[in-house]
PDB file of N, CA and C in Angstrom:
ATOM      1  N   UNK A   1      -0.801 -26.028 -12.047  1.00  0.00           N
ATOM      2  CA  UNK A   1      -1.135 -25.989 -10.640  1.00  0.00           C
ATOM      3  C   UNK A   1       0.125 -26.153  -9.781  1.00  0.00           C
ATOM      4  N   UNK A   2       1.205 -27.067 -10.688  1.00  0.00           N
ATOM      5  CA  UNK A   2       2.440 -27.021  -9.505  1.00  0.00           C
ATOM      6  C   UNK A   2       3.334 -25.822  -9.478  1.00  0.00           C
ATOM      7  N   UNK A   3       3.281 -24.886 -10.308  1.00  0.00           N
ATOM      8  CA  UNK A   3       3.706 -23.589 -10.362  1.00  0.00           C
ATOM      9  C   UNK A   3       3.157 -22.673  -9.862  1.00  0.00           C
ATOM     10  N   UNK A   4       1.747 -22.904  -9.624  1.00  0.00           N
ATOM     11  CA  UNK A   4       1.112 -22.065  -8.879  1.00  0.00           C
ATOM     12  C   UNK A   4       1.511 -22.284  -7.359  1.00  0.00           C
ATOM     13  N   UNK A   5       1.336 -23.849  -6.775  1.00  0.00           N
ATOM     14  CA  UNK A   5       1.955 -23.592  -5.571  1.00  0.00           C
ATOM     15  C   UNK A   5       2.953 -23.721  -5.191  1.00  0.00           C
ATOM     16  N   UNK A   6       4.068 -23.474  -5.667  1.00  0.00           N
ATOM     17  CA  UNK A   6       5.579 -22.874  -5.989  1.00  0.00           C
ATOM     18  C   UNK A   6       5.706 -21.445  -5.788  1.00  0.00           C
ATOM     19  N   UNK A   7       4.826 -21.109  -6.283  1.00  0.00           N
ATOM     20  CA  UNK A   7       5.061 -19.641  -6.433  1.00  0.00           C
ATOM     21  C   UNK A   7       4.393 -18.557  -4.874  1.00  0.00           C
ATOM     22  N   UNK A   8       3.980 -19.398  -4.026  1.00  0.00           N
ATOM     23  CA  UNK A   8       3.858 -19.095  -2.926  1.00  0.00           C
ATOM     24  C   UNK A   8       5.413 -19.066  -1.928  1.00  0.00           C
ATOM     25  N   UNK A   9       6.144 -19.975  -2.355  1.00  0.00           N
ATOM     26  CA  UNK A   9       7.391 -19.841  -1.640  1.00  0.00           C
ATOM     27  C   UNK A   9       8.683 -18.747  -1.820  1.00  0.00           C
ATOM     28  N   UNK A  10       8.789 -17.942  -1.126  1.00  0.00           N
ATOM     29  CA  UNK A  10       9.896 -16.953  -1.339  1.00  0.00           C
ATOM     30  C   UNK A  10      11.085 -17.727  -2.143  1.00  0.00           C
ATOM     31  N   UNK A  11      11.652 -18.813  -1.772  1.00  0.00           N
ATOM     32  CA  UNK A  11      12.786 -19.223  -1.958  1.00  0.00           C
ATOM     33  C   UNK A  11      12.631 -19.606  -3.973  1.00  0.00           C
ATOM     34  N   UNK A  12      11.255 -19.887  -4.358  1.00  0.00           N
ATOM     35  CA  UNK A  12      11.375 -20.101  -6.023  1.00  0.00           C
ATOM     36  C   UNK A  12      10.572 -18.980  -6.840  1.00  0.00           C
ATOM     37  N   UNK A  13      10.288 -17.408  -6.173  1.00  0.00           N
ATOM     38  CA  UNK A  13      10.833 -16.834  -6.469  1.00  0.00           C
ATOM     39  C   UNK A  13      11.422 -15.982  -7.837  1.00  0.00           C
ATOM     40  N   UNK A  14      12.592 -16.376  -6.883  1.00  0.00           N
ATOM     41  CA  UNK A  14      13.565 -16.394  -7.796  1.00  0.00           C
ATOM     42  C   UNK A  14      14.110 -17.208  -8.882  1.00  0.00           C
ATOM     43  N   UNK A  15      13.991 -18.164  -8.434  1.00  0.00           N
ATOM     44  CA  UNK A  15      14.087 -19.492  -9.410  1.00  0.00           C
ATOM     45  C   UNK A  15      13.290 -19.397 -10.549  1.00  0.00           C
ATOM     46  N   UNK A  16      12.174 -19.049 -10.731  1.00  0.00           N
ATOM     47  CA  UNK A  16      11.379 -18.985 -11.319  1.00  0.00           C
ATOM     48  C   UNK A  16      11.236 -17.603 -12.358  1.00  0.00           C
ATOM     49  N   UNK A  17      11.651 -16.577 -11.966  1.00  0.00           N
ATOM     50  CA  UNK A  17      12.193 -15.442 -12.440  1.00  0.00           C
ATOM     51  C   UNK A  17      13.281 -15.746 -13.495  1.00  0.00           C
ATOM     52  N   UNK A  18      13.934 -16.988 -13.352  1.00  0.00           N
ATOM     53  CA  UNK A  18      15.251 -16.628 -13.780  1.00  0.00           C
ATOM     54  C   UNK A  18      15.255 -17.768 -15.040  1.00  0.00           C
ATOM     55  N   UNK A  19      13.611 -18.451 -15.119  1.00  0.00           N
ATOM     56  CA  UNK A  19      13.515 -19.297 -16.416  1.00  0.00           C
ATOM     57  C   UNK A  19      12.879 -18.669 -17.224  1.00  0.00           C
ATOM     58  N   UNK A  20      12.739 -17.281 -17.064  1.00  0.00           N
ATOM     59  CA  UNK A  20      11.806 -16.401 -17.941  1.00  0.00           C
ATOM     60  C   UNK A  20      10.168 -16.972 -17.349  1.00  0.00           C
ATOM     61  N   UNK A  21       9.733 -16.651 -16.642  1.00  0.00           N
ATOM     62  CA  UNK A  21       8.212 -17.491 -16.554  1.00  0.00           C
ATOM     63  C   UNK A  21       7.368 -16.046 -16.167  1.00  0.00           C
ATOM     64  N   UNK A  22       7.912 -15.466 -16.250  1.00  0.00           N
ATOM     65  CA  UNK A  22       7.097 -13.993 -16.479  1.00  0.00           C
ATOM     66  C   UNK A  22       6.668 -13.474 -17.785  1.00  0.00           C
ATOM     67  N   UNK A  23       7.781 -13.821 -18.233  1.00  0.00           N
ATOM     68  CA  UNK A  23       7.574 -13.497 -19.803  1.00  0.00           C
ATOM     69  C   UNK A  23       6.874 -14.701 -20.658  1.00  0.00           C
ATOM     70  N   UNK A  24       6.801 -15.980 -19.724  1.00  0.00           N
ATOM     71  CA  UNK A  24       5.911 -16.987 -20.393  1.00  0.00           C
ATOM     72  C   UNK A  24       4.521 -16.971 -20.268  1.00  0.00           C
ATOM     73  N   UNK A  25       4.663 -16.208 -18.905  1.00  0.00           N
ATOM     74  CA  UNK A  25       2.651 -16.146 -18.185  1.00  0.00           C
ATOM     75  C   UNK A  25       2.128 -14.881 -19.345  1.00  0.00           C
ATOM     76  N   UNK A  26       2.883 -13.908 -19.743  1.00  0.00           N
ATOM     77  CA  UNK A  26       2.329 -13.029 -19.979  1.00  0.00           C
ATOM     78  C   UNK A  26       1.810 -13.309 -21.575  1.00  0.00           C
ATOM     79  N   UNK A  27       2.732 -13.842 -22.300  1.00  0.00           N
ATOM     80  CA  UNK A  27       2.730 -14.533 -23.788  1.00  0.00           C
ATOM     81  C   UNK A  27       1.340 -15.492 -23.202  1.00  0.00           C
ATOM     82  N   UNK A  28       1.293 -16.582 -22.206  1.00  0.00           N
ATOM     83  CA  UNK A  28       0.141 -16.939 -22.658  1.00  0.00           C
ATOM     84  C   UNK A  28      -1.111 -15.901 -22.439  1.00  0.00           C
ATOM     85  N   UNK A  29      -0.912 -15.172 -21.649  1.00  0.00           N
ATOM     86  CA  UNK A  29      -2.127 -14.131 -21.288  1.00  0.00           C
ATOM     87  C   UNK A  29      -2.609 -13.933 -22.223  1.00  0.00           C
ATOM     88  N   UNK A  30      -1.637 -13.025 -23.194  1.00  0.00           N
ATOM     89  CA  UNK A  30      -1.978 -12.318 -24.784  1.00  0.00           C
ATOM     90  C   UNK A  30      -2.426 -13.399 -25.798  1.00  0.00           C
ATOM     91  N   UNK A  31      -1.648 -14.778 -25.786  1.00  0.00           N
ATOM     92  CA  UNK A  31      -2.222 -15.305 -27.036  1.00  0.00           C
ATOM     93  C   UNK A  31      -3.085 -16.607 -27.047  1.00  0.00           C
ATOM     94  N   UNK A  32      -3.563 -16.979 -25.897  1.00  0.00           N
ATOM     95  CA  UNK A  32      -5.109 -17.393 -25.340  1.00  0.00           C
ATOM     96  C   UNK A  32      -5.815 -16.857 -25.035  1.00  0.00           C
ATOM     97  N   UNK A  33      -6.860 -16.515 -26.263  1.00  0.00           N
ATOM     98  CA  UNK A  33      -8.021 -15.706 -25.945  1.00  0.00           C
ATOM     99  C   UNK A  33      -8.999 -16.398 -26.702  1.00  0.00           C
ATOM    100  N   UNK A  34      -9.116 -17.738 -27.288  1.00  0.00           N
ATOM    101  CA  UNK A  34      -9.987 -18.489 -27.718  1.00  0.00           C
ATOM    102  C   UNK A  34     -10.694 -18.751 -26.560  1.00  0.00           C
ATOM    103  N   UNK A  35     -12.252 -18.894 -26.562  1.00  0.00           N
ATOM    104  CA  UNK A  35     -13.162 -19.626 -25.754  1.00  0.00           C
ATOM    105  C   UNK A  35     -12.962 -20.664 -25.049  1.00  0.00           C
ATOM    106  N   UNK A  36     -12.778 -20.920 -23.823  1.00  0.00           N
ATOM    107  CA  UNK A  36     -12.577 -22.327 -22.870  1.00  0.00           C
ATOM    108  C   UNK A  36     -10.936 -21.450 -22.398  1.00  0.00           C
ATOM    109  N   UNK A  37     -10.390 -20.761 -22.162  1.00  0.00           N
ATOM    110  CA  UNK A  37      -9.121 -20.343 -22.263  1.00  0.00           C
ATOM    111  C   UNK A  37      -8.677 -20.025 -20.710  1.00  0.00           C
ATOM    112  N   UNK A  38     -10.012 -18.790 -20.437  1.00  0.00           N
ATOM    113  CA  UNK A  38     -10.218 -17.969 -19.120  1.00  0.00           C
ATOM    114  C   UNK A  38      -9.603 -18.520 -18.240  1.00  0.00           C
ATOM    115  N   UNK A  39      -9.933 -20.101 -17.782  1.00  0.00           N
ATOM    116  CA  UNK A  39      -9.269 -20.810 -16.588  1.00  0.00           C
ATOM    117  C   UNK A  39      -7.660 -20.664 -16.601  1.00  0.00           C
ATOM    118  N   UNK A  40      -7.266 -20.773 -17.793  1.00  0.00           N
ATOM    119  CA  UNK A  40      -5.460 -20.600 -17.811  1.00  0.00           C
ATOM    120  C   UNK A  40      -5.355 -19.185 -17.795  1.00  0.00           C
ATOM    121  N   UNK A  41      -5.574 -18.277 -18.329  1.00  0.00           N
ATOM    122  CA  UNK A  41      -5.109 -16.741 -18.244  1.00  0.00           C
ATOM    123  C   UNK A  41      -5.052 -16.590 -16.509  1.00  0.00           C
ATOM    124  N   UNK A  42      -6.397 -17.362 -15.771  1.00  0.00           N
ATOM    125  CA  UNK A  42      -6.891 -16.488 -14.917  1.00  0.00           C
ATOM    126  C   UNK A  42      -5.724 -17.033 -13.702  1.00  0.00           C
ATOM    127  N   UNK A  43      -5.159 -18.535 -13.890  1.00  0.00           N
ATOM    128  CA  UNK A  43      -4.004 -18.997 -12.945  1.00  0.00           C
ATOM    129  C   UNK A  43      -2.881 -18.510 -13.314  1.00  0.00           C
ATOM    130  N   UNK A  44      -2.561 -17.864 -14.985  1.00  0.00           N
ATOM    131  CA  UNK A  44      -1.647 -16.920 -15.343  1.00  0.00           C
ATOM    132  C   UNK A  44      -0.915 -15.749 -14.343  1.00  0.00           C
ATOM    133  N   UNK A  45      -2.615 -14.737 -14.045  1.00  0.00           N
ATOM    134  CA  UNK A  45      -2.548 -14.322 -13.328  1.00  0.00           C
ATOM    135  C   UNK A  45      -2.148 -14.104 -11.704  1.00  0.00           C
ATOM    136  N   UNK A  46      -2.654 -15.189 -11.468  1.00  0.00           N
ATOM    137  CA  UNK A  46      -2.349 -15.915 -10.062  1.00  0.00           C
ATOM    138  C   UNK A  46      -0.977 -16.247  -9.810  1.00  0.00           C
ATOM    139  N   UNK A  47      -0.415 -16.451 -10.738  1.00  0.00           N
ATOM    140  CA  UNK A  47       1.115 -17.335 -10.159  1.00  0.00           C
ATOM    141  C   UNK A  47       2.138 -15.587 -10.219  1.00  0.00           C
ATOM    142  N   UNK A  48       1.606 -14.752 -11.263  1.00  0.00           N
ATOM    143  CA  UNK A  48       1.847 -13.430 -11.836  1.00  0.00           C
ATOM    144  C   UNK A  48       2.205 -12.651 -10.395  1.00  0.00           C
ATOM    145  N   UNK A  49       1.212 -12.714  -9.714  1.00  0.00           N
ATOM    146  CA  UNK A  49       0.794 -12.265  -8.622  1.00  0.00           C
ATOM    147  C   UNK A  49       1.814 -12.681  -7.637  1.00  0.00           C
ATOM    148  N   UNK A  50       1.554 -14.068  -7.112  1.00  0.00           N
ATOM    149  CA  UNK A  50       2.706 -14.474  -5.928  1.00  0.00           C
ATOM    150  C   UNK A  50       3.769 -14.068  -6.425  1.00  0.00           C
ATOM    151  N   UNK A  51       4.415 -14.364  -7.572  1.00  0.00           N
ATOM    152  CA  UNK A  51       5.751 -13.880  -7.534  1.00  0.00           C
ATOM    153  C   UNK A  51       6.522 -12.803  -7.405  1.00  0.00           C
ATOM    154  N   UNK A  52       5.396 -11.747  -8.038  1.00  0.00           N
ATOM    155  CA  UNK A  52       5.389 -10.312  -7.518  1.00  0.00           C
ATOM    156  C   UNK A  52       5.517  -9.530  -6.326  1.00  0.00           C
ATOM    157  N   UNK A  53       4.787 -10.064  -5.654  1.00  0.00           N
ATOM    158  CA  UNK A  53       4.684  -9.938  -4.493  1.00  0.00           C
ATOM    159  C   UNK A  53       6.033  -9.959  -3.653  1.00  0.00           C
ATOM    160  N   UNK A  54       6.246  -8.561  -2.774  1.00  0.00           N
ATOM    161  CA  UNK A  54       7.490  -8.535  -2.275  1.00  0.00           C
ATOM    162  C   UNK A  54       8.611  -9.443  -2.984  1.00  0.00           C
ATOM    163  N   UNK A  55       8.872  -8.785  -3.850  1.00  0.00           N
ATOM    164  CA  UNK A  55       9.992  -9.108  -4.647  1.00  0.00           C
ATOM    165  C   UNK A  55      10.390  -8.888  -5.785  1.00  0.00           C
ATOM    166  N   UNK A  56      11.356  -7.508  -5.842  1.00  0.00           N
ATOM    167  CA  UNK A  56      11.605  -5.878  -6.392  1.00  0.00           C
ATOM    168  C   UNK A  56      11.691  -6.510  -7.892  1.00  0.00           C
ATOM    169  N   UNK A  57      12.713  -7.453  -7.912  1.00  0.00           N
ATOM    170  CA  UNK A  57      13.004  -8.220  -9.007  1.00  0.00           C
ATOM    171  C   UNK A  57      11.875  -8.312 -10.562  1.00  0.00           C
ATOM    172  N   UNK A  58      11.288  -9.274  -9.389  1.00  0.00           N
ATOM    173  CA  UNK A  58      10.111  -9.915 -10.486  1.00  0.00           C
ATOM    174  C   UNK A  58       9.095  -8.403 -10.450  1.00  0.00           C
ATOM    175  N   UNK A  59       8.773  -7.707 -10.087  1.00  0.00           N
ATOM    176  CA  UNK A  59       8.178  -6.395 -10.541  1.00  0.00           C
ATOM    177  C   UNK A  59       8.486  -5.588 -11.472  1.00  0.00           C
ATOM    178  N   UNK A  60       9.500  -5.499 -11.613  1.00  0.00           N
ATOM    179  CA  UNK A  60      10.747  -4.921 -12.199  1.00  0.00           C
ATOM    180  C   UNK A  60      10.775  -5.325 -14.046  1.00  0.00           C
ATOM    181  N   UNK A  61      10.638  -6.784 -13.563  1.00  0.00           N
ATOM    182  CA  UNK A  61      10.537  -7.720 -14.828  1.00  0.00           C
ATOM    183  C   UNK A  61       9.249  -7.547 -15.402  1.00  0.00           C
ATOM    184  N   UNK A  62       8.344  -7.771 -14.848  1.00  0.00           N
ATOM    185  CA  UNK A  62       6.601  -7.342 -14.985  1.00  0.00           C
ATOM    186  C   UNK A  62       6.525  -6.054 -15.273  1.00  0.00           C
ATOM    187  N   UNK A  63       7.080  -4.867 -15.155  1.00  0.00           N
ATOM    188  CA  UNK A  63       6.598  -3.693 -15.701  1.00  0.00           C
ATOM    189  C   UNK A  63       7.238  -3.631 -17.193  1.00  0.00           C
ATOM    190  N   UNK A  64       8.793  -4.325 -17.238  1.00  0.00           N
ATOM    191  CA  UNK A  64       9.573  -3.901 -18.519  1.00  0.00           C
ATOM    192  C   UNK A  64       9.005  -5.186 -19.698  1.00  0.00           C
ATOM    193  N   UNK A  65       8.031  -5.983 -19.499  1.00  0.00           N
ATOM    194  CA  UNK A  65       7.269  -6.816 -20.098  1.00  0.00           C
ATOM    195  C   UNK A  65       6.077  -6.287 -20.581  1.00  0.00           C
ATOM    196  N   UNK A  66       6.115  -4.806 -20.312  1.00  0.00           N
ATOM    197  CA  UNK A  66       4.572  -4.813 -20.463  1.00  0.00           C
ATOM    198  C   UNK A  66       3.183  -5.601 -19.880  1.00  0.00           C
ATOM    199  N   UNK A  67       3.420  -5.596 -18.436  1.00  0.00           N
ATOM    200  CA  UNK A  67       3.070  -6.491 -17.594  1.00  0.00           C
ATOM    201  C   UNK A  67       1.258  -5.492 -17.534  1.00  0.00           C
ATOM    202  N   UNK A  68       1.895  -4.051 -17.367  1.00  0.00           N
ATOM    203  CA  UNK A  68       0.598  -3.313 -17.025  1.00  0.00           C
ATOM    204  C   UNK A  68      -0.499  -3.283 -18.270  1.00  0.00           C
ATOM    205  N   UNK A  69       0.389  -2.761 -19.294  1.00  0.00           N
ATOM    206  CA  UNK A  69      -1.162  -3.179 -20.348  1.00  0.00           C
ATOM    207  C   UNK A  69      -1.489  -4.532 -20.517  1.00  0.00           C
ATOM    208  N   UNK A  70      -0.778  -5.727 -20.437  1.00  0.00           N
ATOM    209  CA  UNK A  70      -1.725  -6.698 -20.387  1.00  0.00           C
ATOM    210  C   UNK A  70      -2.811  -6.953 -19.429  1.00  0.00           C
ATOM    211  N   UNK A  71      -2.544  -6.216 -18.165  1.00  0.00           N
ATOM    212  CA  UNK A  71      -3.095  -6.045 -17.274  1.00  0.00           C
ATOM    213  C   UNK A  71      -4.715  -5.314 -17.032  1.00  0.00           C
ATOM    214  N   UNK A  72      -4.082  -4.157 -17.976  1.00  0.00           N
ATOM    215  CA  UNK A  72      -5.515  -3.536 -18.300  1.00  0.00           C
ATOM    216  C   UNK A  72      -6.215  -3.990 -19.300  1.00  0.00           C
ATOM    217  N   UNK A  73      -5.507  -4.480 -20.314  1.00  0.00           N
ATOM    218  CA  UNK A  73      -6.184  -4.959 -21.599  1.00  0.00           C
ATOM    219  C   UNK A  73      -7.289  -6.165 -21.354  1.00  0.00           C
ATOM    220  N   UNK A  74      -6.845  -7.131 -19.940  1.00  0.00           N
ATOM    221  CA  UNK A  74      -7.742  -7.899 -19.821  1.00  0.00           C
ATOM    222  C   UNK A  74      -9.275  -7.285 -19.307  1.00  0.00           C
ATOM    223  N   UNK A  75      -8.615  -5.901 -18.360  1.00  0.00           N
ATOM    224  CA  UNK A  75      -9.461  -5.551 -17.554  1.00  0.00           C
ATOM    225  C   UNK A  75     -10.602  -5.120 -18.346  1.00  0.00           C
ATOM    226  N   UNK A  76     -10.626  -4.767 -19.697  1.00  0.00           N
ATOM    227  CA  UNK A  76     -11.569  -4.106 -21.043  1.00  0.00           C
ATOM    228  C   UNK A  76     -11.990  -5.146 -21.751  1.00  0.00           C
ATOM    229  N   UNK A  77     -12.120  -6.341 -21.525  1.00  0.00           N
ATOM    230  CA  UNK A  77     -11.951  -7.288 -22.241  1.00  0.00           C
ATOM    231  C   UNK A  77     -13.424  -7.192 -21.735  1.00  0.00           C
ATOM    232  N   UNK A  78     -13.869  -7.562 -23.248  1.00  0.00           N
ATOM    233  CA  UNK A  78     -15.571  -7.733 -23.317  1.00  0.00           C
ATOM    234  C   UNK A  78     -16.016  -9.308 -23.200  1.00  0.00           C
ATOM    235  N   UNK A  79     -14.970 -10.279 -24.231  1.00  0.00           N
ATOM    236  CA  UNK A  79     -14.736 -11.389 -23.661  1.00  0.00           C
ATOM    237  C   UNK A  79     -15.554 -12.386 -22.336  1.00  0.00           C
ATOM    238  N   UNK A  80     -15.020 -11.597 -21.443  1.00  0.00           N
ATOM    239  CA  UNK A  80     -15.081 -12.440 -20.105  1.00  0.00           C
ATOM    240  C   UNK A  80     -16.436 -12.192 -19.377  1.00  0.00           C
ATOM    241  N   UNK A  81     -17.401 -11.234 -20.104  1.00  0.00           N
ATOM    242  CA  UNK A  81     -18.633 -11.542 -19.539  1.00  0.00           C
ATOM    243  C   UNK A  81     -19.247 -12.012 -20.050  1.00  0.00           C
ATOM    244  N   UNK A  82     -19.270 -13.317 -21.407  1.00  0.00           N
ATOM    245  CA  UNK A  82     -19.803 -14.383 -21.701  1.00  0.00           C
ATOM    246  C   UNK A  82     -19.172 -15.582 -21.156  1.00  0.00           C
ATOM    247  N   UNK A  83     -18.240 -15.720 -20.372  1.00  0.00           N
ATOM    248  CA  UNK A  83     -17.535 -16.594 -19.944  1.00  0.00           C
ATOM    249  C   UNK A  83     -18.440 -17.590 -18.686  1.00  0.00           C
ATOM    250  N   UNK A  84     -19.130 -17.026 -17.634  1.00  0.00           N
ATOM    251  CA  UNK A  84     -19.568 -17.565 -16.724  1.00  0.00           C
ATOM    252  C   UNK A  84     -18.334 -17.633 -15.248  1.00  0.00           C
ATOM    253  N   UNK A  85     -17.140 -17.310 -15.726  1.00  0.00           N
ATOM    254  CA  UNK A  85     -15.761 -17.215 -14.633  1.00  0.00           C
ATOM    255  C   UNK A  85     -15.763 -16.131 -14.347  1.00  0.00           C
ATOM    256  N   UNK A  86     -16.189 -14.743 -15.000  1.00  0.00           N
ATOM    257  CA  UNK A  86     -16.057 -13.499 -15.126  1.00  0.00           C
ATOM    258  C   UNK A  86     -15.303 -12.875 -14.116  1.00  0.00           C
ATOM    259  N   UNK A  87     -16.036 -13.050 -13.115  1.00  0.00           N
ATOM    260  CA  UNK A  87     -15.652 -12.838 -11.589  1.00  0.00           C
ATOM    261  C   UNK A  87     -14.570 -13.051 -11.191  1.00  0.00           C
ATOM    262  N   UNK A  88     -14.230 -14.417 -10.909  1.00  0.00           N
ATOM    263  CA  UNK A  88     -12.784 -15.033 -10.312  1.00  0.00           C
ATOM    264  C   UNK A  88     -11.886 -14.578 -11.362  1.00  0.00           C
ATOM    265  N   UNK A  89     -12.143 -14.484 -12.814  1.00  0.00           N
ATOM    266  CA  UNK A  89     -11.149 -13.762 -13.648  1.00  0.00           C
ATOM    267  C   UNK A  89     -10.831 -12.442 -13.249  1.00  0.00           C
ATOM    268  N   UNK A  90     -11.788 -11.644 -13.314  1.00  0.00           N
ATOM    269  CA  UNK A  90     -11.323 -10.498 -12.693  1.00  0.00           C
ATOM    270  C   UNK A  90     -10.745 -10.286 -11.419  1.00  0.00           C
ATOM    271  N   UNK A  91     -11.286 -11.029 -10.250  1.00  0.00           N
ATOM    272  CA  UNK A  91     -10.517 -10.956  -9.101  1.00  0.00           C
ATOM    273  C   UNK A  91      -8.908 -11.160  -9.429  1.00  0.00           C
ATOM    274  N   UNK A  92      -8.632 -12.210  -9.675  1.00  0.00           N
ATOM    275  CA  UNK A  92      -7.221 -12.321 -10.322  1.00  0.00           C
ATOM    276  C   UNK A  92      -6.098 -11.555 -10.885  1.00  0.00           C
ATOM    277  N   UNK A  93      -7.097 -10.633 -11.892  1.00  0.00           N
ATOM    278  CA  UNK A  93      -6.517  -9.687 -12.067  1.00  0.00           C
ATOM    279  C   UNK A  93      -6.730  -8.558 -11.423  1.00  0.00           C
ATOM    280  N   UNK A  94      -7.073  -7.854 -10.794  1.00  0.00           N
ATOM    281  CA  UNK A  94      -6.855  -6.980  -9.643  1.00  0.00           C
ATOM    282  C   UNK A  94      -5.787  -7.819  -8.826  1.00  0.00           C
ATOM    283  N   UNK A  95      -5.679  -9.291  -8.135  1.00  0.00           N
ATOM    284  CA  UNK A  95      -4.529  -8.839  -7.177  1.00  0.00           C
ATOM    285  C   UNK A  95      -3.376  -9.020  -8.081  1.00  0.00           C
ATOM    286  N   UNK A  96      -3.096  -9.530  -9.282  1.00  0.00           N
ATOM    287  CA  UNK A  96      -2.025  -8.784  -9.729  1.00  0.00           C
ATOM    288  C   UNK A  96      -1.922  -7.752 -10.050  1.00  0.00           C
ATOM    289  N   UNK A  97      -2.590  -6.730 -10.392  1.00  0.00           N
ATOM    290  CA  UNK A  97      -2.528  -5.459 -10.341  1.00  0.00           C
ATOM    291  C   UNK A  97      -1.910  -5.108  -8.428  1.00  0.00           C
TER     292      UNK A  97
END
């Protein structure tokens, strides 16, 4: 949660870009997919998102990560409609998309 609201500030960013945490959100994306999980992928997403956001960099980093098929892969994910989060998961991922 404190990375999440970090990641609203332009100024970390970058900071944050530059500890690899793109390439950490996305590793957990892919390899939490056990049951009870959804809530972390889905703030995965979320922090994925702010940092992206206007800022060429971290996009940049997110596409050469294979940022987009994890992206879609969640979106096929049969998974998340036994979950009861379904929703807010998916919202999530659309605005990082």
């Amino acid at each position: 949660m404190a990375i999440l609201s970090t990641s609203f500030f332009d100024f970390f960013k970058i900071e944050l870009m530059q500890c690899d945490l793109v390439k950490t959100l996305l590793d957990l994306i892919q390899n939490q997919t056990e049951v009870g999980t959804l809530y972390i992928r889905e703030l995965s997403f979320n922090i994925l998102s702010n940092i992206c956001k206007d800022c060429r960099d971290n996009q940049k980093a997110f596409r050469r990560l294979e940022g987009i098929e994890v992206l879609k892969d969640n979106m096929q994910n049969g998974e998340v409609d036994q979950s009861g989060n379904a929703t807010t998961f998916i919202l999530a991922t659309l605005d990082c998309l």
